[in-house]
PDB file of N, CA and C in Angstrom:
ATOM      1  N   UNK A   1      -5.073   8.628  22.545  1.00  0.00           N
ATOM      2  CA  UNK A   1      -5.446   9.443  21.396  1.00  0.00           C
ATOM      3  C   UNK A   1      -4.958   8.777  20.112  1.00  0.00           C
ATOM      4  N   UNK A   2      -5.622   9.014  19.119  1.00  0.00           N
ATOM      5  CA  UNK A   2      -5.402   8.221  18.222  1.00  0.00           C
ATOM      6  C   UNK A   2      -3.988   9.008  17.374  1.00  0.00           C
ATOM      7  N   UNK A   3      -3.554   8.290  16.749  1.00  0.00           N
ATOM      8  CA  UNK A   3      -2.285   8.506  15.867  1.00  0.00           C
ATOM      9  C   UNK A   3      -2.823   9.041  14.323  1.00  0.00           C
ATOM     10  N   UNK A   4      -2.272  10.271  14.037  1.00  0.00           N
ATOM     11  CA  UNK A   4      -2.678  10.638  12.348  1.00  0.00           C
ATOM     12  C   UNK A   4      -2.023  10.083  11.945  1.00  0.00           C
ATOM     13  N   UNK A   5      -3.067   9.675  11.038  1.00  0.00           N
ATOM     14  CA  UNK A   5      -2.157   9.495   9.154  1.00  0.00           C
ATOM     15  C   UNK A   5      -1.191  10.453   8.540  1.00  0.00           C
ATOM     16  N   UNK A   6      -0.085   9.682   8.005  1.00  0.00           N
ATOM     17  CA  UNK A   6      -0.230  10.712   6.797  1.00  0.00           C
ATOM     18  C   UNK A   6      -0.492  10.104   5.786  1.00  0.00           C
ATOM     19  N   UNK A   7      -1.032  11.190   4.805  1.00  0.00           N
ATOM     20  CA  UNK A   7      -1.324  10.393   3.648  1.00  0.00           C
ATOM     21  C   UNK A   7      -0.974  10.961   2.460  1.00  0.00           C
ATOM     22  N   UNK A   8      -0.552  10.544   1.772  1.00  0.00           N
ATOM     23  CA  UNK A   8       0.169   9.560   0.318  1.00  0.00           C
ATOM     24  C   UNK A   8      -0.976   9.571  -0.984  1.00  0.00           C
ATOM     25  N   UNK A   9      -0.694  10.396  -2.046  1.00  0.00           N
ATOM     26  CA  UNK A   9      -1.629  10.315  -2.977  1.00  0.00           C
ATOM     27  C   UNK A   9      -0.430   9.587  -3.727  1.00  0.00           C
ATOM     28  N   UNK A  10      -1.112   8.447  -4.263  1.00  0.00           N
ATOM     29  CA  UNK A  10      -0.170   7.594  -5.350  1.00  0.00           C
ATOM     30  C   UNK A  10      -1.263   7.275  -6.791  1.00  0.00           C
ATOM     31  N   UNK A  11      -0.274   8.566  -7.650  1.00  0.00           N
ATOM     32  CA  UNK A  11      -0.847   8.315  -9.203  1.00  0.00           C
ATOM     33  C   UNK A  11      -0.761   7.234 -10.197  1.00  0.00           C
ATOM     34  N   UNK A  12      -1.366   6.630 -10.159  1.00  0.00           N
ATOM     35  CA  UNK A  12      -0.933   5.473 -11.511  1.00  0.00           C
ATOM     36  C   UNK A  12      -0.488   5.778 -12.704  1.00  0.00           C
ATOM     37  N   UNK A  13       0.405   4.801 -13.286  1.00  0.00           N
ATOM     38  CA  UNK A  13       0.690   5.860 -14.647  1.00  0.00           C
ATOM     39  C   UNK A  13      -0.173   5.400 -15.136  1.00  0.00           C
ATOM     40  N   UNK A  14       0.284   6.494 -16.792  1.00  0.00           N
ATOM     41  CA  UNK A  14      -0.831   6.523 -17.679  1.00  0.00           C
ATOM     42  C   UNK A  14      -0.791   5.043 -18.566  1.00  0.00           C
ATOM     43  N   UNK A  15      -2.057   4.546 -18.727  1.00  0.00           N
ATOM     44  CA  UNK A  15      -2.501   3.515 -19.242  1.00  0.00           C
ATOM     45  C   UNK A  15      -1.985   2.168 -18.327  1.00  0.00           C
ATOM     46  N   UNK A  16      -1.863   2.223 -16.974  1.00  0.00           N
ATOM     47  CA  UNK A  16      -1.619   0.894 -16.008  1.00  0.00           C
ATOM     48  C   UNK A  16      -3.001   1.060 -15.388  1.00  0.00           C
ATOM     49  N   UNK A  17      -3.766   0.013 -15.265  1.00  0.00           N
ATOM     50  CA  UNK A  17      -4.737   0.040 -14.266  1.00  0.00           C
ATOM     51  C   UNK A  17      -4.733  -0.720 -13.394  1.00  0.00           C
ATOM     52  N   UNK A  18      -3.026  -0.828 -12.851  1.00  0.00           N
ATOM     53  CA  UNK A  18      -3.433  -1.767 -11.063  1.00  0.00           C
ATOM     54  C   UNK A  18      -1.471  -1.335 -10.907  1.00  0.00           C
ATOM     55  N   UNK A  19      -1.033  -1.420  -9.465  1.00  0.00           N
ATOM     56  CA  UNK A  19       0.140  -1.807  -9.136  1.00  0.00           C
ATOM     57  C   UNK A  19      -0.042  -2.890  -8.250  1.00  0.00           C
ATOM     58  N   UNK A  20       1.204  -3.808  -8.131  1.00  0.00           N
ATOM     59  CA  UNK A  20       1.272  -4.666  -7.332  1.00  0.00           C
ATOM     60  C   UNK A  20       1.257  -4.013  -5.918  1.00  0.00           C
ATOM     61  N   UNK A  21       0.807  -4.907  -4.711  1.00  0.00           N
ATOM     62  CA  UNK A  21       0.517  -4.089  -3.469  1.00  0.00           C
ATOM     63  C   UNK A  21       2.546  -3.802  -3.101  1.00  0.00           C
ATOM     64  N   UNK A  22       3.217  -4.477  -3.085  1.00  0.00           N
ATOM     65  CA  UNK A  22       4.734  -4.310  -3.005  1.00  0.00           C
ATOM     66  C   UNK A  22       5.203  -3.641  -3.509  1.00  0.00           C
ATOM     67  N   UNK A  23       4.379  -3.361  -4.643  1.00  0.00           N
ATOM     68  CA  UNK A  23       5.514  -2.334  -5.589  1.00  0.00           C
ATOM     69  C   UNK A  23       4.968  -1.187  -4.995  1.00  0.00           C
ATOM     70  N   UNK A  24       3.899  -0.629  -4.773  1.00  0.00           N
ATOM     71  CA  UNK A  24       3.587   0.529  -4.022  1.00  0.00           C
ATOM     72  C   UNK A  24       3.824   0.742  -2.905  1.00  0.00           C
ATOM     73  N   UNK A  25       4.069  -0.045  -2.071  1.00  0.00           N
ATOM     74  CA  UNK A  25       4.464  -0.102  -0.918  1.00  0.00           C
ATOM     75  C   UNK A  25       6.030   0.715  -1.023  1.00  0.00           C
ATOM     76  N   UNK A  26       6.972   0.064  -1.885  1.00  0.00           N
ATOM     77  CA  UNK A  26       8.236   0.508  -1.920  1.00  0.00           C
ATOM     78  C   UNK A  26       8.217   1.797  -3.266  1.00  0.00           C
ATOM     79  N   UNK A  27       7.659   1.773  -4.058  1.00  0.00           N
ATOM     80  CA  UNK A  27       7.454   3.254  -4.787  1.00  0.00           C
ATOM     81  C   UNK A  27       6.894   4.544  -4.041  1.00  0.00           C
ATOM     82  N   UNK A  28       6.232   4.194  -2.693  1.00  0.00           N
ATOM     83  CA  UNK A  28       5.498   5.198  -1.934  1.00  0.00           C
ATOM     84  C   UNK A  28       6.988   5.609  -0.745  1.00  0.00           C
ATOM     85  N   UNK A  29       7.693   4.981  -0.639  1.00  0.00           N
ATOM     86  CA  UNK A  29       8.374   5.004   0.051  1.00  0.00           C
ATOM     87  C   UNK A  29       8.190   4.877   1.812  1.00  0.00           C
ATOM     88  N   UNK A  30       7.304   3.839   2.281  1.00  0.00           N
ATOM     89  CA  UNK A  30       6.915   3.905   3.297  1.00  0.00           C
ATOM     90  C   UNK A  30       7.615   2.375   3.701  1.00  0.00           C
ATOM     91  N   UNK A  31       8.045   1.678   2.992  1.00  0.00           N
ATOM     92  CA  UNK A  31       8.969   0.208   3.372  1.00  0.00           C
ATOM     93  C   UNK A  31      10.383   0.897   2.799  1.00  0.00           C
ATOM     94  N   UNK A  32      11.479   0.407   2.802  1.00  0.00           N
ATOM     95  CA  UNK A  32      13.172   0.252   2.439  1.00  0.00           C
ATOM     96  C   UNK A  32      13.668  -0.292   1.405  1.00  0.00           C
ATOM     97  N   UNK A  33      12.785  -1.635   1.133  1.00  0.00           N
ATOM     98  CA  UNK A  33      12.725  -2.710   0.254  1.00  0.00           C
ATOM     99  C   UNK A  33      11.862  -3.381  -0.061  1.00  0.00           C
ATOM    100  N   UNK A  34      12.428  -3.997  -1.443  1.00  0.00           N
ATOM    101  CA  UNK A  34      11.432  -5.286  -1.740  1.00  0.00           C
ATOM    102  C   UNK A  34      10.966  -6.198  -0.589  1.00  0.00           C
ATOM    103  N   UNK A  35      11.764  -6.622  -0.308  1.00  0.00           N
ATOM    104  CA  UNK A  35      11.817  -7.802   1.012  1.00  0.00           C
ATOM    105  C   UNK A  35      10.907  -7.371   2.055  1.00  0.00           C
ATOM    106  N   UNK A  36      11.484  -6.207   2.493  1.00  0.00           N
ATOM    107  CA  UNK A  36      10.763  -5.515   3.717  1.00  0.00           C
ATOM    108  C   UNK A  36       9.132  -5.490   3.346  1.00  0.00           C
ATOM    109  N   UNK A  37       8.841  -5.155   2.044  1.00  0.00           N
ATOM    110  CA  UNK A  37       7.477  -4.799   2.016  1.00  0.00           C
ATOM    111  C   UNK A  37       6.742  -6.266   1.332  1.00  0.00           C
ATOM    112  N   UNK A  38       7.651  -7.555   1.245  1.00  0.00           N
ATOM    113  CA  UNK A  38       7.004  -8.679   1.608  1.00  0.00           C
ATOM    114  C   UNK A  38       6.727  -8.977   2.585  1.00  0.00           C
ATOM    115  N   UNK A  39       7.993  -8.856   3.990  1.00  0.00           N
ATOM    116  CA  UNK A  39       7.538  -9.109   4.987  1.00  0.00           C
ATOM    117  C   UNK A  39       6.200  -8.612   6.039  1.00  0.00           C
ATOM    118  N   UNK A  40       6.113  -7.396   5.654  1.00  0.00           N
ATOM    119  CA  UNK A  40       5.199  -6.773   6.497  1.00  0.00           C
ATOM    120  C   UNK A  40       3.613  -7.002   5.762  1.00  0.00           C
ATOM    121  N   UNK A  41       3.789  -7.203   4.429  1.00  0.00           N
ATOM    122  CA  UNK A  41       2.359  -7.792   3.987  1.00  0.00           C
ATOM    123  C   UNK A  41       1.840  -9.137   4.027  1.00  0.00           C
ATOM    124  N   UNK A  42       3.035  -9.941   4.261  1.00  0.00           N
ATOM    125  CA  UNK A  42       2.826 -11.398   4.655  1.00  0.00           C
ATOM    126  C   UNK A  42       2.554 -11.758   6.204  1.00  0.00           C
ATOM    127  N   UNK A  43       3.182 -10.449   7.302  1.00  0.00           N
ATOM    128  CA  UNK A  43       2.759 -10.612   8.262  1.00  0.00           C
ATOM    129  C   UNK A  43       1.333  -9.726   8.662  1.00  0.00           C
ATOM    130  N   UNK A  44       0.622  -9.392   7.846  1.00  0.00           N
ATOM    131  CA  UNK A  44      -1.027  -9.295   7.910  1.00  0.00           C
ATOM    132  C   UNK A  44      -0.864  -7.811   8.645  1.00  0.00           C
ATOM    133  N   UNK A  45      -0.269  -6.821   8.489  1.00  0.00           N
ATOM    134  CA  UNK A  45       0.311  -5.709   8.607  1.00  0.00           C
ATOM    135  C   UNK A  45      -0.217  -4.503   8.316  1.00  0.00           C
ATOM    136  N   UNK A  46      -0.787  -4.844   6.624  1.00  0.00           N
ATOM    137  CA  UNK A  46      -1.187  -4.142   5.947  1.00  0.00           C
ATOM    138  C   UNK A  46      -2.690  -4.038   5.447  1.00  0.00           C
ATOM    139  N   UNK A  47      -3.685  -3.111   5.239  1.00  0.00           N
ATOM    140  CA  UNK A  47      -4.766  -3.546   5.369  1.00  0.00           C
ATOM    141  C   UNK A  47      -5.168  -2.427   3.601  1.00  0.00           C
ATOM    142  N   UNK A  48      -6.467  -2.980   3.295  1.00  0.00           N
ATOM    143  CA  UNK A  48      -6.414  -2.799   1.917  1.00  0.00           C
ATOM    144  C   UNK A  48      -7.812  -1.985   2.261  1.00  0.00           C
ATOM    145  N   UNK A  49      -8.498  -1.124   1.735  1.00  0.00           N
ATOM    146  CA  UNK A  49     -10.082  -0.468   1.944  1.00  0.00           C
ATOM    147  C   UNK A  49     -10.718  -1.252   3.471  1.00  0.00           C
ATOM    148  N   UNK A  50      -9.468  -1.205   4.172  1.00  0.00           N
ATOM    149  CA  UNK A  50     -10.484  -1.805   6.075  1.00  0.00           C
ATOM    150  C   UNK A  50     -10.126  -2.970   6.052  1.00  0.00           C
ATOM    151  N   UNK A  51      -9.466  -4.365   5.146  1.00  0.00           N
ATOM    152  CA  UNK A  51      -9.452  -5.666   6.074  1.00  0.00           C
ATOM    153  C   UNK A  51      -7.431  -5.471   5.233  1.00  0.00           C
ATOM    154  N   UNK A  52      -7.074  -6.588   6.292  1.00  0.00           N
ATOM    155  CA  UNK A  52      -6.065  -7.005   6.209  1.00  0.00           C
ATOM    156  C   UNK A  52      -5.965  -7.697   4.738  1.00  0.00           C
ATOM    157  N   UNK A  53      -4.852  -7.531   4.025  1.00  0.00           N
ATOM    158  CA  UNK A  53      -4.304  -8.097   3.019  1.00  0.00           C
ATOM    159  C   UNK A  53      -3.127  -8.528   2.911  1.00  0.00           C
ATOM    160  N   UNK A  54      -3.364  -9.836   2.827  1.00  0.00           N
ATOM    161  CA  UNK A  54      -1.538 -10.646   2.483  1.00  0.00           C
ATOM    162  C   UNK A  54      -1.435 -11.380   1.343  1.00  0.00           C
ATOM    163  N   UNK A  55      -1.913 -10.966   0.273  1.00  0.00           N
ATOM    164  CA  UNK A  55      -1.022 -10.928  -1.409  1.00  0.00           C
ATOM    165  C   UNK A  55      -0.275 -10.092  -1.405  1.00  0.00           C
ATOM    166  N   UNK A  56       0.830 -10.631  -1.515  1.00  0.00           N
ATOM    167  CA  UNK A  56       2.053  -9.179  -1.900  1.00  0.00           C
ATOM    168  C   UNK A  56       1.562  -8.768  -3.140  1.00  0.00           C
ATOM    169  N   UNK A  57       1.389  -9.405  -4.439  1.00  0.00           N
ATOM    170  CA  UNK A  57       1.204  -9.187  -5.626  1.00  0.00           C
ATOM    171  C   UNK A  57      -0.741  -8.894  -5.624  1.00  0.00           C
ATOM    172  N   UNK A  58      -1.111  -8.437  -5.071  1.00  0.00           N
ATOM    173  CA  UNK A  58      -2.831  -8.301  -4.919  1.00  0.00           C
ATOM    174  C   UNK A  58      -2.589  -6.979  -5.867  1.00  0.00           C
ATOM    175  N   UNK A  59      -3.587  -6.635  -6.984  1.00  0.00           N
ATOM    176  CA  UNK A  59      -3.490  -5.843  -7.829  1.00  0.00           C
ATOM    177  C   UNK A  59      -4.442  -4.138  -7.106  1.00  0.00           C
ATOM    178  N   UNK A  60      -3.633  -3.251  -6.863  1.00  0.00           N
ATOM    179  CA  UNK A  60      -4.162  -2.512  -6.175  1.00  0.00           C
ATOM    180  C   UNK A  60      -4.756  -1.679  -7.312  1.00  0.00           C
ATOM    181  N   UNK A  61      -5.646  -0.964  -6.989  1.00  0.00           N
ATOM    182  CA  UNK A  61      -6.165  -0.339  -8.253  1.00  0.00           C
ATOM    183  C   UNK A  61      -7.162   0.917  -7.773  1.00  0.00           C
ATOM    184  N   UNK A  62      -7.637   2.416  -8.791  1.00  0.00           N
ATOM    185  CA  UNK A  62      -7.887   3.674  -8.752  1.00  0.00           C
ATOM    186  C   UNK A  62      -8.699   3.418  -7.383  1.00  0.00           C
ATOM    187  N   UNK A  63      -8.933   4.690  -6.578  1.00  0.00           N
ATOM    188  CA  UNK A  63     -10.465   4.291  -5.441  1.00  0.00           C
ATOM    189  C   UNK A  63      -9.783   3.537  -4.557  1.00  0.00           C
ATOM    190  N   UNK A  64      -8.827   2.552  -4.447  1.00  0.00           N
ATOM    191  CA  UNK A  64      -8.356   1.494  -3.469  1.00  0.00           C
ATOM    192  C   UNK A  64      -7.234   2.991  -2.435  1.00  0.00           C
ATOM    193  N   UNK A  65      -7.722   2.385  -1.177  1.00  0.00           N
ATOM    194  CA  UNK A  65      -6.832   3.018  -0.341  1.00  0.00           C
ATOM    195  C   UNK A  65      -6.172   2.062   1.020  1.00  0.00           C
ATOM    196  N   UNK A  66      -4.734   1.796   0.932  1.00  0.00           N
ATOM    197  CA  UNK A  66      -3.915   0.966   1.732  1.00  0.00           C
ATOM    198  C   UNK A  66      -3.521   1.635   3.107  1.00  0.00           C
ATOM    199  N   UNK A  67      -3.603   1.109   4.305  1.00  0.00           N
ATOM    200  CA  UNK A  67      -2.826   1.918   5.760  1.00  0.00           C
ATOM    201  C   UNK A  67      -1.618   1.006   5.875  1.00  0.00           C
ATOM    202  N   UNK A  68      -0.716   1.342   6.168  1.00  0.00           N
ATOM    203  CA  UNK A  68       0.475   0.308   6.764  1.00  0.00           C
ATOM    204  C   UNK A  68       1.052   1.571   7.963  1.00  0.00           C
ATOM    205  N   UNK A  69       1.255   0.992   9.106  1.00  0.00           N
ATOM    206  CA  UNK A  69       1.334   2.228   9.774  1.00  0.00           C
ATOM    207  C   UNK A  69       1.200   3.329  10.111  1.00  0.00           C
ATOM    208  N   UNK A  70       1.598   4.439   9.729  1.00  0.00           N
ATOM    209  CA  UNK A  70       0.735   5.480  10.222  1.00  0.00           C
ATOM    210  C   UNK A  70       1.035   6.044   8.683  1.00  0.00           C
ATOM    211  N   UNK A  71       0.591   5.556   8.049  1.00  0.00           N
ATOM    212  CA  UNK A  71       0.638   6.023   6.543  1.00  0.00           C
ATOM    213  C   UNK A  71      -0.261   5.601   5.974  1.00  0.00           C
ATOM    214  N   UNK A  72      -1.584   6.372   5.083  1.00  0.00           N
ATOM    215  CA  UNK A  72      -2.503   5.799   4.274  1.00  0.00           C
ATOM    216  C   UNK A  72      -2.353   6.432   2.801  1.00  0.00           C
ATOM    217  N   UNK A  73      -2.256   5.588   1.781  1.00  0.00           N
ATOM    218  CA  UNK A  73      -1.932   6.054   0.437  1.00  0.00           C
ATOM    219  C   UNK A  73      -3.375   5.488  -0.490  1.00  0.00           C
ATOM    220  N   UNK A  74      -3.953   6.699  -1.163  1.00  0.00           N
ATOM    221  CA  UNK A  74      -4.782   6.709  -1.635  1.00  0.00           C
ATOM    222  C   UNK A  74      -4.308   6.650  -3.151  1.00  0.00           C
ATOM    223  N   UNK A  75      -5.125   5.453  -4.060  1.00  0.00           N
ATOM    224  CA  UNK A  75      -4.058   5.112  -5.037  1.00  0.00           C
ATOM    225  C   UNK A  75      -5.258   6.180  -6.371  1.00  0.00           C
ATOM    226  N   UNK A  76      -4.925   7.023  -7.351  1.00  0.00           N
ATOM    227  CA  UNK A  76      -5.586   7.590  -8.381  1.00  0.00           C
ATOM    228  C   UNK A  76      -5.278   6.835  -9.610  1.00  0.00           C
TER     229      UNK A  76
END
């Protein structure tokens, strides 16, 4: 059986139109650390709207939605 999500609405602030994929990763609170949420995006871990993404710094932006485990954060 498949495993739920949970999911994570992550607001952008006002007047930013992208976060780094790391920095959301660790502002969402679903990694520990900086480090940690290099490692797991460098090890192809993390997947961006359905394919895998390994830019840590890949500019995530409104509409974009990330899974890293059983967590999907939908970015506004």
């Amino acid at each position: 059986m498949a495993q739920k999500l949970n999911r994570i609405t992550f607001m952008l602030r006002e007047g930013e139109d992208f976060i780094p994929l790391i920095a959301l990763l660790k502002a969402t609170g679903v990694v520990y650390s900086g480090s940690e949420a290099q490692e797991v995006v460098t090890a192809g871990m993390v997947l961006r709207n359905g394919e895998v993404e390994t830019r840590k710094r890949a500019k995530i932006r409104s509409g974009e939605v990330i899974v890293f485990q059983n967590y999907e954060i939908e970015v506004e």
